[in-house]
PDB file of N, CA and C in Angstrom:
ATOM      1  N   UNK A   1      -8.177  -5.640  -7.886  1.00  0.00           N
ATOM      2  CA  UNK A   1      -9.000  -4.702  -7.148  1.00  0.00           C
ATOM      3  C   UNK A   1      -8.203  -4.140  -5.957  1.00  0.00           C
ATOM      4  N   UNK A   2      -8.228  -3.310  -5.935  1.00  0.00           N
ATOM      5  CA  UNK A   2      -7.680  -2.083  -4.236  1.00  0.00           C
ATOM      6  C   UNK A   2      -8.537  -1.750  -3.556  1.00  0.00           C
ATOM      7  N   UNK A   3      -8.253  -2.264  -2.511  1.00  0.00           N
ATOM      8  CA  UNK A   3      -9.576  -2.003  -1.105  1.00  0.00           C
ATOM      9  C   UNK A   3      -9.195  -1.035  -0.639  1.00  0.00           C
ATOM     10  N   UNK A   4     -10.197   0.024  -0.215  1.00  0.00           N
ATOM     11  CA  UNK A   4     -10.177   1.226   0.794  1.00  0.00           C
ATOM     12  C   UNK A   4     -10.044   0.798   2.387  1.00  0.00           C
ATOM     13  N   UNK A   5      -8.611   1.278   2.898  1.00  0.00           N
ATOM     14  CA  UNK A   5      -8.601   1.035   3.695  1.00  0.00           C
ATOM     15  C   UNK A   5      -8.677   1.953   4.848  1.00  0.00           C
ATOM     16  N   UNK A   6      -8.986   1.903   6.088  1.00  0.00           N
ATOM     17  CA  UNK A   6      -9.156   2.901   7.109  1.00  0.00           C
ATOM     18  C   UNK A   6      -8.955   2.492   8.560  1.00  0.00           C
ATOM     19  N   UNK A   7      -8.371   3.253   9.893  1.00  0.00           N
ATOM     20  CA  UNK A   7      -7.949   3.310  10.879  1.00  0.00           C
ATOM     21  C   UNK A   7      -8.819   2.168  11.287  1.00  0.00           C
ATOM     22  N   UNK A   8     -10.077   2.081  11.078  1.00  0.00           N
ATOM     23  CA  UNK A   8     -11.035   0.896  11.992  1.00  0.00           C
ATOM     24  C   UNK A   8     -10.416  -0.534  11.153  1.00  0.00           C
ATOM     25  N   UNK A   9     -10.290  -0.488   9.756  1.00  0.00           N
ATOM     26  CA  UNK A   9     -10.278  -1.998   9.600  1.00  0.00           C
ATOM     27  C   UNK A   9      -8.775  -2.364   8.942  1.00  0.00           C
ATOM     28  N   UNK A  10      -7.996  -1.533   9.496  1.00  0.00           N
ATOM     29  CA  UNK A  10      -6.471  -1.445   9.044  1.00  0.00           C
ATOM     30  C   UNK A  10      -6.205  -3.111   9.837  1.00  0.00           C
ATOM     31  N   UNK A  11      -6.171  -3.540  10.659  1.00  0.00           N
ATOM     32  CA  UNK A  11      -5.613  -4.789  11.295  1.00  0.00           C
ATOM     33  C   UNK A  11      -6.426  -5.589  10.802  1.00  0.00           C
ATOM     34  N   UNK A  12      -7.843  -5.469  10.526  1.00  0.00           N
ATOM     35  CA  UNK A  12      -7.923  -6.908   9.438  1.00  0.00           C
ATOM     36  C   UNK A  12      -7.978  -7.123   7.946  1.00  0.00           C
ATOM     37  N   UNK A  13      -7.520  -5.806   7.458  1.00  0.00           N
ATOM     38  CA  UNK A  13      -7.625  -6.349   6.459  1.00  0.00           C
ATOM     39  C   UNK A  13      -5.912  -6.293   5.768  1.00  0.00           C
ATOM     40  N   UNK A  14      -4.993  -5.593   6.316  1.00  0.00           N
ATOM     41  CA  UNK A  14      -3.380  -5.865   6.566  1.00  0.00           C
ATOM     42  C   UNK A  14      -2.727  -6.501   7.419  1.00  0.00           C
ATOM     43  N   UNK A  15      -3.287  -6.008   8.873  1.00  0.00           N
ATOM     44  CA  UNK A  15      -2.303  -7.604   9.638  1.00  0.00           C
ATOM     45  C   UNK A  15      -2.583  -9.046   9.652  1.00  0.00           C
ATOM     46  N   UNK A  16      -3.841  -9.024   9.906  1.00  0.00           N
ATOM     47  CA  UNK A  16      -4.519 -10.380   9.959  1.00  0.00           C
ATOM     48  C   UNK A  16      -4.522 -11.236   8.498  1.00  0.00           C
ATOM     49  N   UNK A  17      -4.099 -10.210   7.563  1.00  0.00           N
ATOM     50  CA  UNK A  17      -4.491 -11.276   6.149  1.00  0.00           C
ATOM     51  C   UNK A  17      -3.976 -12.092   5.608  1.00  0.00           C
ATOM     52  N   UNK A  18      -4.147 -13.133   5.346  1.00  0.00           N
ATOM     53  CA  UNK A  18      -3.478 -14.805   4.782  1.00  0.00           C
ATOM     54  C   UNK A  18      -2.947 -14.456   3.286  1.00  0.00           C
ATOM     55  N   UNK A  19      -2.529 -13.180   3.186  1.00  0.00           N
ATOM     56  CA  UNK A  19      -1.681 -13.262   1.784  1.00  0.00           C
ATOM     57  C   UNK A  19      -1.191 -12.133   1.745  1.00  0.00           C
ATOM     58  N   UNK A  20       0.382 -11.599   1.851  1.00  0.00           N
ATOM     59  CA  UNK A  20       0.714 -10.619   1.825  1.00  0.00           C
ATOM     60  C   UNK A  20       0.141  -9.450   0.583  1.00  0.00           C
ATOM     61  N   UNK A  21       0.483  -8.505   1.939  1.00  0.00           N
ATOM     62  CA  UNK A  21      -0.066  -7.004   1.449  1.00  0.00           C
ATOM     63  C   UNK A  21       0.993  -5.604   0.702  1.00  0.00           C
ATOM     64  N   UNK A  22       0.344  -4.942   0.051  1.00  0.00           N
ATOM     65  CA  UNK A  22       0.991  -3.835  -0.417  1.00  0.00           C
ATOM     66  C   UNK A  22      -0.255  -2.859   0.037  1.00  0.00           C
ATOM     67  N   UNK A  23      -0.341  -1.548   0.438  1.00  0.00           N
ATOM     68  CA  UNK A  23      -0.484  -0.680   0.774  1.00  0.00           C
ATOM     69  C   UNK A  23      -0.068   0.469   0.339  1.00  0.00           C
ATOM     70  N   UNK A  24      -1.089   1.313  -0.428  1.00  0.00           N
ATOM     71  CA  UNK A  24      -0.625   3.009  -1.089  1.00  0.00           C
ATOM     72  C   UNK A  24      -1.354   3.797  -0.054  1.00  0.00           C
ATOM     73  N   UNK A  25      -0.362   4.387   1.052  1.00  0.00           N
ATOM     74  CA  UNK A  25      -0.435   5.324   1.962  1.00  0.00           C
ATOM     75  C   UNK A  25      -0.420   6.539   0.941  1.00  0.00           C
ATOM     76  N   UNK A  26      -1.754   7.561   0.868  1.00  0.00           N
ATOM     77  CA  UNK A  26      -1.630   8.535  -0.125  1.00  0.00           C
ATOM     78  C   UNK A  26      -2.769   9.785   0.836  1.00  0.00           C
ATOM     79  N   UNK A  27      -2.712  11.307  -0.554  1.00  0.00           N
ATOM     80  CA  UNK A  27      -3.985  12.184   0.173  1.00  0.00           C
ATOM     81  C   UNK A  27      -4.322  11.965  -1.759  1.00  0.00           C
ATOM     82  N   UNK A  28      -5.824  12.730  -1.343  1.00  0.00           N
ATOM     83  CA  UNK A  28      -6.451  13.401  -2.153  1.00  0.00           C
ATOM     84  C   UNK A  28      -5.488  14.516  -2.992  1.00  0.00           C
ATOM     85  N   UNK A  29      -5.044  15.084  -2.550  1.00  0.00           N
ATOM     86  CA  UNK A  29      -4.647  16.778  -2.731  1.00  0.00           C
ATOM     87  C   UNK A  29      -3.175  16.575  -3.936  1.00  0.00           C
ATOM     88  N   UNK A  30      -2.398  14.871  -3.355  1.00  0.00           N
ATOM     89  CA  UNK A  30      -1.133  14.674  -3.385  1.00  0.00           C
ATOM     90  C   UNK A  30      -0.707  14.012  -5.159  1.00  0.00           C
ATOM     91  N   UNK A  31      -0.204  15.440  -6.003  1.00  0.00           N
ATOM     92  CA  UNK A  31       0.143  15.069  -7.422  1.00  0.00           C
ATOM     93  C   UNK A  31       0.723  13.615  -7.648  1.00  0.00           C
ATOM     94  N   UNK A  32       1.723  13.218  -6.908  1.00  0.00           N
ATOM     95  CA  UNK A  32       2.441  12.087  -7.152  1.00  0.00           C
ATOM     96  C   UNK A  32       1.336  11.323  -6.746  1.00  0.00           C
ATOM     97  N   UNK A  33       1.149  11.160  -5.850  1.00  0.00           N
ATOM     98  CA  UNK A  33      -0.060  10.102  -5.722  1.00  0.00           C
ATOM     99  C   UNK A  33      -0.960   9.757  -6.360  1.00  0.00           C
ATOM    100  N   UNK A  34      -1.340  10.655  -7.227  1.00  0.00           N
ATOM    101  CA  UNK A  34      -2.469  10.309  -8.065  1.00  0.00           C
ATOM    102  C   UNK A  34      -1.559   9.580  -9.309  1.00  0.00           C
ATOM    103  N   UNK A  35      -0.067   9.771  -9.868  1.00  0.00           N
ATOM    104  CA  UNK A  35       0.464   9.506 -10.834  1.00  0.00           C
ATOM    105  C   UNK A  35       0.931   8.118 -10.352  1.00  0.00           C
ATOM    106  N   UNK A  36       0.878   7.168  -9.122  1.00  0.00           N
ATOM    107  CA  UNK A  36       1.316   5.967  -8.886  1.00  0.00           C
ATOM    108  C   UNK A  36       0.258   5.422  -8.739  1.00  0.00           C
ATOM    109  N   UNK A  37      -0.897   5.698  -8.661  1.00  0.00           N
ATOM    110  CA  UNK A  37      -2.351   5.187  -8.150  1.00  0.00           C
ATOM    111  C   UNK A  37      -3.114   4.330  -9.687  1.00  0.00           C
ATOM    112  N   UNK A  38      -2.459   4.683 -10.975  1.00  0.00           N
ATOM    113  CA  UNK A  38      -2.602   3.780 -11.665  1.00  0.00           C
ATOM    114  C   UNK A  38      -1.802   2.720 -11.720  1.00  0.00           C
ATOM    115  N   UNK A  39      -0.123   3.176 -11.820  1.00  0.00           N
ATOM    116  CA  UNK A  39       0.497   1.664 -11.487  1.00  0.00           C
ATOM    117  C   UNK A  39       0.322   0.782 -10.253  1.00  0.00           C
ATOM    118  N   UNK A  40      -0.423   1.292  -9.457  1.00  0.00           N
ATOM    119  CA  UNK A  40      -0.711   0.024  -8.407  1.00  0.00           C
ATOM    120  C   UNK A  40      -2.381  -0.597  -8.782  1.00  0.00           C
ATOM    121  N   UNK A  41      -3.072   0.233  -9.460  1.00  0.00           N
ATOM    122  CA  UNK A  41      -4.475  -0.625 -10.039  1.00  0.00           C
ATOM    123  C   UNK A  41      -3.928  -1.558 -11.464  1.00  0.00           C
ATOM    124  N   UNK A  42      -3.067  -1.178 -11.822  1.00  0.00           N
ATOM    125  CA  UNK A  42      -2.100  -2.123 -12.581  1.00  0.00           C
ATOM    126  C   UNK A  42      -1.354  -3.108 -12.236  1.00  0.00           C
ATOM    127  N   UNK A  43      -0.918  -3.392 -11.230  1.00  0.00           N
ATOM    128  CA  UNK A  43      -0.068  -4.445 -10.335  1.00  0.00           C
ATOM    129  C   UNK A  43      -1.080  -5.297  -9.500  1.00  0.00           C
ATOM    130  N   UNK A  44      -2.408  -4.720  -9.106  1.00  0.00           N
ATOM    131  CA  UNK A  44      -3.240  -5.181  -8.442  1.00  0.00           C
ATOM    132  C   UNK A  44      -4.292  -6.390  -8.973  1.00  0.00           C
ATOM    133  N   UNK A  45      -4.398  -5.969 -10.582  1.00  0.00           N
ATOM    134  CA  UNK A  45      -4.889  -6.800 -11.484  1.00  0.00           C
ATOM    135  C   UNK A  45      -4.175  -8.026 -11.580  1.00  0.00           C
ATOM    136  N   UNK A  46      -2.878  -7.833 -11.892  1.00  0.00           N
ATOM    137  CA  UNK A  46      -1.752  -8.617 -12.361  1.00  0.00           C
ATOM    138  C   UNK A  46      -1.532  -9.676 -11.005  1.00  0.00           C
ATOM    139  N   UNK A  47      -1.640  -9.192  -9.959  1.00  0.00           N
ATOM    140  CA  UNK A  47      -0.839  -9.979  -9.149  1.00  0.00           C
ATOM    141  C   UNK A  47      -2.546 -10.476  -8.000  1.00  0.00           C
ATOM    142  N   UNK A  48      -3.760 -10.540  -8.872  1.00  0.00           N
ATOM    143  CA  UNK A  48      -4.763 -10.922  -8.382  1.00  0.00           C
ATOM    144  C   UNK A  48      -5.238 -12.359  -7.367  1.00  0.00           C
ATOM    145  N   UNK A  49      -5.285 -12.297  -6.251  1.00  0.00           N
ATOM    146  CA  UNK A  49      -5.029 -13.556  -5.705  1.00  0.00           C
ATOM    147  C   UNK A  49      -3.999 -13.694  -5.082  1.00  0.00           C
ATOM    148  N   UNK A  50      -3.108 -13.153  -5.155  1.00  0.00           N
ATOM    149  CA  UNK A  50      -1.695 -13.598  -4.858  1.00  0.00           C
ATOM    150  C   UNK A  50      -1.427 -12.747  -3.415  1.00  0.00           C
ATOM    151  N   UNK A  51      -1.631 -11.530  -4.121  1.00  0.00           N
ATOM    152  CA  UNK A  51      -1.318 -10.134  -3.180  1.00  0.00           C
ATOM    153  C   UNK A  51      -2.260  -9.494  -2.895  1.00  0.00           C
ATOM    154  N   UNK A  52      -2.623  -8.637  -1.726  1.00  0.00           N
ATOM    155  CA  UNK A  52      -3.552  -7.748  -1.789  1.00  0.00           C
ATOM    156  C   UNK A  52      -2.941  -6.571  -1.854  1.00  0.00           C
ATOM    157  N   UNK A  53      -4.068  -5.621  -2.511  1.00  0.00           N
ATOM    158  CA  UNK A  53      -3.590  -3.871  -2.576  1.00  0.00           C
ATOM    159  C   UNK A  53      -4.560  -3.405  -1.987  1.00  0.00           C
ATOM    160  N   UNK A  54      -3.920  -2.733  -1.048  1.00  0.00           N
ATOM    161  CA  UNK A  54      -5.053  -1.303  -0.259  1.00  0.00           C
ATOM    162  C   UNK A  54      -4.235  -0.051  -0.651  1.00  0.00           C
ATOM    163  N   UNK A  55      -5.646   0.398  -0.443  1.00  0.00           N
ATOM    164  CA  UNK A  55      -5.039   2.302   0.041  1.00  0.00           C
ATOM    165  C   UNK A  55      -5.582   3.051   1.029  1.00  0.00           C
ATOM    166  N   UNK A  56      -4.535   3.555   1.563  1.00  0.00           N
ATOM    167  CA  UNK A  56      -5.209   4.297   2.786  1.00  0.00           C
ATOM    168  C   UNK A  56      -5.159   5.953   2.358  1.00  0.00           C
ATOM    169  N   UNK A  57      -6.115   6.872   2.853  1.00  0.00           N
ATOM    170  CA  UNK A  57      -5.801   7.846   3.043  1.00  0.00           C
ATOM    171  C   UNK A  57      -5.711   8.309   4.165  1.00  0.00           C
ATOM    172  N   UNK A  58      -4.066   9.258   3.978  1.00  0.00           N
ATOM    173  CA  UNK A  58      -3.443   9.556   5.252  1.00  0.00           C
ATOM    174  C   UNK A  58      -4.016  10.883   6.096  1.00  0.00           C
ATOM    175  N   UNK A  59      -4.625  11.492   5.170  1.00  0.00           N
ATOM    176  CA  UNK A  59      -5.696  12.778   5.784  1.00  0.00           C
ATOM    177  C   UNK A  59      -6.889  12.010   6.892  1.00  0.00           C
ATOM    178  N   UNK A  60      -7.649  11.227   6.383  1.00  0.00           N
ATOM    179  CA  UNK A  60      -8.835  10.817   6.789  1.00  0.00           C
ATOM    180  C   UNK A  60      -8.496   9.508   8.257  1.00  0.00           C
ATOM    181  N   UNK A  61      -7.171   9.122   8.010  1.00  0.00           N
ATOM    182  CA  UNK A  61      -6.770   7.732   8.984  1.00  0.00           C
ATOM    183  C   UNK A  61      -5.240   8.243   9.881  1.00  0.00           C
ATOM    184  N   UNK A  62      -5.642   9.323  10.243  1.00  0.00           N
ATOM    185  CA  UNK A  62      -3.951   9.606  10.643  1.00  0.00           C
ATOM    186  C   UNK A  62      -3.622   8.907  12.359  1.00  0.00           C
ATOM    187  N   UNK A  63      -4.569   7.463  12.475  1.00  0.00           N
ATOM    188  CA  UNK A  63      -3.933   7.153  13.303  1.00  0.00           C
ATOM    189  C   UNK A  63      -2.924   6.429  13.054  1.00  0.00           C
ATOM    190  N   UNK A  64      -3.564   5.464  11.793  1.00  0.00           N
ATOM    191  CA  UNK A  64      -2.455   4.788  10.712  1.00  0.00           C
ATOM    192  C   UNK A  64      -1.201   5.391  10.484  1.00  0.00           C
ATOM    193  N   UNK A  65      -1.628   6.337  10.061  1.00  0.00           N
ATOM    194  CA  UNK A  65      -0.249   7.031   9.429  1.00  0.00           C
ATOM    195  C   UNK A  65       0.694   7.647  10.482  1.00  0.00           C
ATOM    196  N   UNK A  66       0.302   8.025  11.921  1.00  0.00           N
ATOM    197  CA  UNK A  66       1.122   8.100  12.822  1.00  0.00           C
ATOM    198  C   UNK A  66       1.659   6.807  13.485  1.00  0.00           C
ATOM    199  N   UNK A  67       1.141   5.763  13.171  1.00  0.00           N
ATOM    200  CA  UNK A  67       1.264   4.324  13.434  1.00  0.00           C
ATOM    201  C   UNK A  67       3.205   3.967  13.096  1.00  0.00           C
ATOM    202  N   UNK A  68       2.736   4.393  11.568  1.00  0.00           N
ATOM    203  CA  UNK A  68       3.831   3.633  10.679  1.00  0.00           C
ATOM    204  C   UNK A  68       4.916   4.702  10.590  1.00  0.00           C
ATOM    205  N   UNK A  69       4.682   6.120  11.415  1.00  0.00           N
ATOM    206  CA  UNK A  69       5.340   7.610  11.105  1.00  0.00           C
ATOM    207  C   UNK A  69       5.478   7.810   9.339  1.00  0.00           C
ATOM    208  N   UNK A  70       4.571   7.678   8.750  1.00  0.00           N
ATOM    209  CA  UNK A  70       4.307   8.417   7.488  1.00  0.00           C
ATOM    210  C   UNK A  70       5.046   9.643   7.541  1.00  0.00           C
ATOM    211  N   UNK A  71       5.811  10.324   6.645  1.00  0.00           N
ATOM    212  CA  UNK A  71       6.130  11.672   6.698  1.00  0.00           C
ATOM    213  C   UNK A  71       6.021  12.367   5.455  1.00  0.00           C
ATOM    214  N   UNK A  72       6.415  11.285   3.956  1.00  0.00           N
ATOM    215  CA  UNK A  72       5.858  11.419   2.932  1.00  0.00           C
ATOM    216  C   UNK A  72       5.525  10.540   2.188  1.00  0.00           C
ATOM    217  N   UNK A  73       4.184  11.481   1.451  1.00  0.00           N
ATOM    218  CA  UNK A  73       3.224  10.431   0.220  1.00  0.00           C
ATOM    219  C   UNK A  73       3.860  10.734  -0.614  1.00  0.00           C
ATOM    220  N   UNK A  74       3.475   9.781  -2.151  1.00  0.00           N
ATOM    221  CA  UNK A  74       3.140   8.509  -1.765  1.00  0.00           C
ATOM    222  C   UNK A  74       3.824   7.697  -1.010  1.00  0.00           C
ATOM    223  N   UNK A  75       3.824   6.623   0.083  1.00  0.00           N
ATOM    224  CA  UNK A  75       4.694   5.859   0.410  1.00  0.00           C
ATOM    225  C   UNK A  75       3.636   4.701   0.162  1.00  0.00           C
ATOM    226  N   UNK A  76       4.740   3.626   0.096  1.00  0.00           N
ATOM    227  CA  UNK A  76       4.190   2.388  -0.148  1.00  0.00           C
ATOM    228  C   UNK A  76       5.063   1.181   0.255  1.00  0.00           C
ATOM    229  N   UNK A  77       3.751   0.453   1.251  1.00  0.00           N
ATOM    230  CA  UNK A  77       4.432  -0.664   2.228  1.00  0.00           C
ATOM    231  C   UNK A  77       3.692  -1.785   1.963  1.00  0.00           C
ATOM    232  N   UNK A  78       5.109  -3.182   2.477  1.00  0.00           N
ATOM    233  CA  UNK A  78       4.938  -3.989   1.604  1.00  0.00           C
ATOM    234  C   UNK A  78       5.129  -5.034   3.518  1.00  0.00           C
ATOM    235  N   UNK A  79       3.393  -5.641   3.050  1.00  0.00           N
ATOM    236  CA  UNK A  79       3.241  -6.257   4.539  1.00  0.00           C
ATOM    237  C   UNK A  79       3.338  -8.244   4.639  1.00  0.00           C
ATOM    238  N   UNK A  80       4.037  -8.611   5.412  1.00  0.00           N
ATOM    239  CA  UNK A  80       3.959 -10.128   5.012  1.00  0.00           C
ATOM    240  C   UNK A  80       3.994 -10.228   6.613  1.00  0.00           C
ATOM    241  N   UNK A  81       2.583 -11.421   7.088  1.00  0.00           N
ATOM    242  CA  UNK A  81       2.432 -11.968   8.428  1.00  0.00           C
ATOM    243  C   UNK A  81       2.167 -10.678   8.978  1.00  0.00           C
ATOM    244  N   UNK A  82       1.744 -10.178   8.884  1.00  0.00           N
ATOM    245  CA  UNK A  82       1.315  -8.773   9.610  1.00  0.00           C
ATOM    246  C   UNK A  82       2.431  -8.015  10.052  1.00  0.00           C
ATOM    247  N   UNK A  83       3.675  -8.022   9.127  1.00  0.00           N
ATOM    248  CA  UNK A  83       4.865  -6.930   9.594  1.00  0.00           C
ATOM    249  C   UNK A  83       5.237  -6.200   8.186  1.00  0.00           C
ATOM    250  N   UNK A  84       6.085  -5.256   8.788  1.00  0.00           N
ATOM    251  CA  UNK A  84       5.972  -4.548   7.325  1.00  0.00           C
ATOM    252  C   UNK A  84       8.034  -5.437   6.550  1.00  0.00           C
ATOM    253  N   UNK A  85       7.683  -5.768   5.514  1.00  0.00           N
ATOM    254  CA  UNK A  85       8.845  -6.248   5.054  1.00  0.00           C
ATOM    255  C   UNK A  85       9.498  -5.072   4.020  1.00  0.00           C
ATOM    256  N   UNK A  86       9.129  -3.941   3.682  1.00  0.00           N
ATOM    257  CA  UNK A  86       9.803  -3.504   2.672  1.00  0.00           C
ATOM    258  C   UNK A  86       8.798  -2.004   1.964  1.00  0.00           C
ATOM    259  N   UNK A  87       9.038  -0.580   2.021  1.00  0.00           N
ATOM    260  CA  UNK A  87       9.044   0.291   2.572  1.00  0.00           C
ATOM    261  C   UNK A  87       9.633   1.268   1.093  1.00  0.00           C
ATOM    262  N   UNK A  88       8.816   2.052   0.145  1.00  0.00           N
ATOM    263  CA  UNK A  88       8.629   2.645  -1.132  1.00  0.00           C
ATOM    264  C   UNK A  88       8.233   4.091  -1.110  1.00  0.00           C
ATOM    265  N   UNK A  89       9.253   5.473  -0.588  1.00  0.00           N
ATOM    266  CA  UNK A  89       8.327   6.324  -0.416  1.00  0.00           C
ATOM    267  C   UNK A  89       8.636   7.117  -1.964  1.00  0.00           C
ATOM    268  N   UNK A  90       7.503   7.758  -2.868  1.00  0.00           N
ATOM    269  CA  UNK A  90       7.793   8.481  -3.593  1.00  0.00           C
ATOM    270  C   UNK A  90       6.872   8.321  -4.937  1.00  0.00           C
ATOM    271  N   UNK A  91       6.883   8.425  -5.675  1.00  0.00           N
ATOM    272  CA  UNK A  91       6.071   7.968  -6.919  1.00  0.00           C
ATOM    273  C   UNK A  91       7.249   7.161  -7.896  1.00  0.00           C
ATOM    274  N   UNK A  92       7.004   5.909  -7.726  1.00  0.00           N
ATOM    275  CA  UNK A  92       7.903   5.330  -8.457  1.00  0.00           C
ATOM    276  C   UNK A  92       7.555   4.274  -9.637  1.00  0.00           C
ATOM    277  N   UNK A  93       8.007   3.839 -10.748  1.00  0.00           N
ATOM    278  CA  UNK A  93       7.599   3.163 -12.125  1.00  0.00           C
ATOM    279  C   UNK A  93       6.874   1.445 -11.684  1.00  0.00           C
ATOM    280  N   UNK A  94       6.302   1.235 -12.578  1.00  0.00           N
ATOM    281  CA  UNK A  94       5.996  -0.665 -12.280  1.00  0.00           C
ATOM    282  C   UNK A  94       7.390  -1.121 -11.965  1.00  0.00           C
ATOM    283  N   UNK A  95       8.382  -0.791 -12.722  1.00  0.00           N
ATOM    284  CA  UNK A  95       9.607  -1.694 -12.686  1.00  0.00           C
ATOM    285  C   UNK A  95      10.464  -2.032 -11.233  1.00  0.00           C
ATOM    286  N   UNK A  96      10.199  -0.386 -10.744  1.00  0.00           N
ATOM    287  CA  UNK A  96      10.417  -0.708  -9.306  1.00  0.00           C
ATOM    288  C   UNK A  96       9.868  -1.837  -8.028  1.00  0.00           C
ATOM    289  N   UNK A  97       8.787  -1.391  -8.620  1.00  0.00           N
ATOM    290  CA  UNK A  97       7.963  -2.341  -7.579  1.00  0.00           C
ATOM    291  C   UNK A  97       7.622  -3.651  -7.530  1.00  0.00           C
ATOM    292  N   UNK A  98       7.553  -4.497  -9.001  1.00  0.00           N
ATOM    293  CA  UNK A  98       7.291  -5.779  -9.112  1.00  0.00           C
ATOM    294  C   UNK A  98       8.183  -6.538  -8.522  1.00  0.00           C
ATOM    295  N   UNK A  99       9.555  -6.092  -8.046  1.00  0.00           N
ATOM    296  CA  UNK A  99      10.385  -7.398  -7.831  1.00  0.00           C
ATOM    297  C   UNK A  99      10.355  -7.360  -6.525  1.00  0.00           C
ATOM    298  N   UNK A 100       9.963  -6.129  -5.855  1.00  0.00           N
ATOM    299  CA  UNK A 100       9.473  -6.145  -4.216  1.00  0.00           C
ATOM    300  C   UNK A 100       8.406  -6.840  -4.138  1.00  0.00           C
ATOM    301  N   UNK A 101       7.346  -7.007  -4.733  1.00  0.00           N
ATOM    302  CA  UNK A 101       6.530  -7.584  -4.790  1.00  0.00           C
ATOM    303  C   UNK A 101       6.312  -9.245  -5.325  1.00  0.00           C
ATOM    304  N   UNK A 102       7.047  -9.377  -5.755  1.00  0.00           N
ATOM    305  CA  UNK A 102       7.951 -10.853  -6.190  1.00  0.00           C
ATOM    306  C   UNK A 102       8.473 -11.380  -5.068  1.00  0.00           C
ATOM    307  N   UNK A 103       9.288 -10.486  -4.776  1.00  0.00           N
ATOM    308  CA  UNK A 103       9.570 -11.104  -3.021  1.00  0.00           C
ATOM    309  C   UNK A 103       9.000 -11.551  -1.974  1.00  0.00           C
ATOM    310  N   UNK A 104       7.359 -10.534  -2.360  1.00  0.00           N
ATOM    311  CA  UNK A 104       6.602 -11.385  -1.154  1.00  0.00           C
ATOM    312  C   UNK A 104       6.269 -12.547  -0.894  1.00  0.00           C
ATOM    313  N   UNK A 105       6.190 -13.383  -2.198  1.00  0.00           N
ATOM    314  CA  UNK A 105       5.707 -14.266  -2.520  1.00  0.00           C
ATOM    315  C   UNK A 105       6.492 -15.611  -2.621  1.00  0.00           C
TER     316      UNK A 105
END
């Protein structure tokens, strides 16, 4: 499952959380984004318990996204102890991402 995430509950439900995070910083509007937004409801299944997946949208939360200086979607950040360990901007395959995500763990 991928939680909706937003400017109010961005620190508890990514910094504060007892199991590292991945995060799809995305818009509505944004082609690639919509084409990585299944491989992360795909990775999210898979790696259930282990990891959490959010998504933020960067239209609707741009304090977030000026937070982390977002400049382009999709990006995708990879959070352990409430810091960011490792940093994905673009629309990229499962293959990329599982072993970053392997790492968190």
């Amino acid at each position: 499952m991928v939680i909706t995430v937003t400017d109010q509950n961005f620190e508890t439900e990514v910094l504060k959380s007892d199991v590292p995070v991945m995060i799809d910083l995305w818009a509505p509007w944004c082609g690639p984004c919509r084409m990585v937004a299944p491989v992360v409801d795909k990775l999210a299944e898979k790696y259930d318990g282990k990891v959490k997946f959010c998504r933020l949208d960067v239209d609707e939360n741009q304090q977030t996204a000026a937070r982390y200086r977002i400049m382009s979607i999709p990006t995708l950040m990879f959070f352990k102890n409430g810091q960011v360990v490792d940093t994905v901007i673009g629309a990229v395959p499962e293959r990329v991402l599982q072993p970053k995500i392997d790492a968190l763990l």
